[in-house]
Protein backbone atom coordinates (compact mmCIF):
# COMPACT_ATOMS: atom_id res chain seq x y z
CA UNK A 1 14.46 -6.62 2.46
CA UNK A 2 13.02 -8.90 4.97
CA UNK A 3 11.92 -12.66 4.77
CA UNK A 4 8.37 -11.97 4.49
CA UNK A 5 8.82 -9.74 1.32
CA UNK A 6 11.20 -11.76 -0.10
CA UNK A 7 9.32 -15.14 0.69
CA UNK A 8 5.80 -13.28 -1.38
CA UNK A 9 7.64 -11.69 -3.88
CA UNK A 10 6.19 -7.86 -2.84
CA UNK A 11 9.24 -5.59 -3.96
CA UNK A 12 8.89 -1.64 -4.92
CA UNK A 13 9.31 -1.62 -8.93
CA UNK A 14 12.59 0.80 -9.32
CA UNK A 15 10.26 4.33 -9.50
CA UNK A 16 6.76 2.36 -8.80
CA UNK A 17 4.02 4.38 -6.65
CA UNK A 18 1.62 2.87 -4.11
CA UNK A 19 -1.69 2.16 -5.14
CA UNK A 20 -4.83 1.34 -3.87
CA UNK A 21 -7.62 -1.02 -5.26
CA UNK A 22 -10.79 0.13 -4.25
CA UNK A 23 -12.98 -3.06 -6.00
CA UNK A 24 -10.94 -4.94 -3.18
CA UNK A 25 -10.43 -2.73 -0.66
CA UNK A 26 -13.16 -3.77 2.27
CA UNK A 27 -12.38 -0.54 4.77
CA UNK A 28 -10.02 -2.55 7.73
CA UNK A 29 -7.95 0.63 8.04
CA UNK A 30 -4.58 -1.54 8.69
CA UNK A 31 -2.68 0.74 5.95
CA UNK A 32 -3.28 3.87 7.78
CA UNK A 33 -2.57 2.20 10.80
CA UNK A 34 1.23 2.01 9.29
CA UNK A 35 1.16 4.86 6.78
CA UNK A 36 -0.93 7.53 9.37
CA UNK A 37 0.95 10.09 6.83
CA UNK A 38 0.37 9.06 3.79
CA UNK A 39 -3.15 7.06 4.33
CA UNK A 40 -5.81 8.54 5.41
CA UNK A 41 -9.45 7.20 5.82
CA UNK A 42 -12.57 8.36 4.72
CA UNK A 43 -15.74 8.64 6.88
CA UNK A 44 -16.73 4.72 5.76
CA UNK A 45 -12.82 3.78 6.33
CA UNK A 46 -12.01 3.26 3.43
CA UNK A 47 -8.46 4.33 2.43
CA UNK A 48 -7.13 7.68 0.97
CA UNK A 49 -3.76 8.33 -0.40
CA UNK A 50 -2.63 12.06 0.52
CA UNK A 51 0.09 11.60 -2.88
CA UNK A 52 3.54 11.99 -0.16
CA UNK A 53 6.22 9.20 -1.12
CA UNK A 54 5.75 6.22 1.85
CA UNK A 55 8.51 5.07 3.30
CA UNK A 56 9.24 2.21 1.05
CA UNK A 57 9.81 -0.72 4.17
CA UNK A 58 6.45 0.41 5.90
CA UNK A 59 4.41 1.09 2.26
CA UNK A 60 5.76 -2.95 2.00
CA UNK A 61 4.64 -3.68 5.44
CA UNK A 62 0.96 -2.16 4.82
CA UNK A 63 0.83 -4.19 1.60
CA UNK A 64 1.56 -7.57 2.97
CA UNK A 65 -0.61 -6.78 6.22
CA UNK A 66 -3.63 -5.90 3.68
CA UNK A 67 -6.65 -8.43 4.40
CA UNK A 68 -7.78 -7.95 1.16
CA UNK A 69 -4.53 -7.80 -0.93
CA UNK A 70 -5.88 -4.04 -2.26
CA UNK A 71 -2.68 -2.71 -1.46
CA UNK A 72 0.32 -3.00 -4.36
CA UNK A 73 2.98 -1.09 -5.58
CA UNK A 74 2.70 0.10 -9.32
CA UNK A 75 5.50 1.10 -12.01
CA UNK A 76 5.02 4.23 -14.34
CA UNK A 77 2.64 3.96 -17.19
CA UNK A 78 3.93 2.10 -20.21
CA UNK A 79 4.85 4.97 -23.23
């Protein structure tokens, strides 16, 4: 884990998924950028996630490099 995650607390929840919130997602394509497998964008740039697992250090990496923070990592639904 490197400084940067540890220093803003982003870790992977033990079987957490990568999310995407589109209310605060504004379309700067930096995700895909990192993810180019697992992110795609659509024709306004905004981001699309193709449902293959992310490599967990570069799905980290696209969430702390998020301008707009829409980028988090989410555990399984409660039961």
């Amino acid at each position: 884990m490197s400084l940067i995650t540890r220093a803003l607390g982003i870790t992977r929840p033990p079987s957490g998924v990568l999310a995407v919130d589109r209310i605060a997602c504004t379309g700067h394509g930096i995700c895909a950028h990192v993810l180019p497998e697992q992110i795609v964008l659509d024709d306004w740039g905004y981001p699309i996630l193709t449902g293959s697992e992310p490599d967990p250090a570069l799905a980290t990496e696209s969430i702390t490099l998020c301008p707009a923070a829409a980028l988090r990592w989410v555990g399984p639904p409660a039961p």
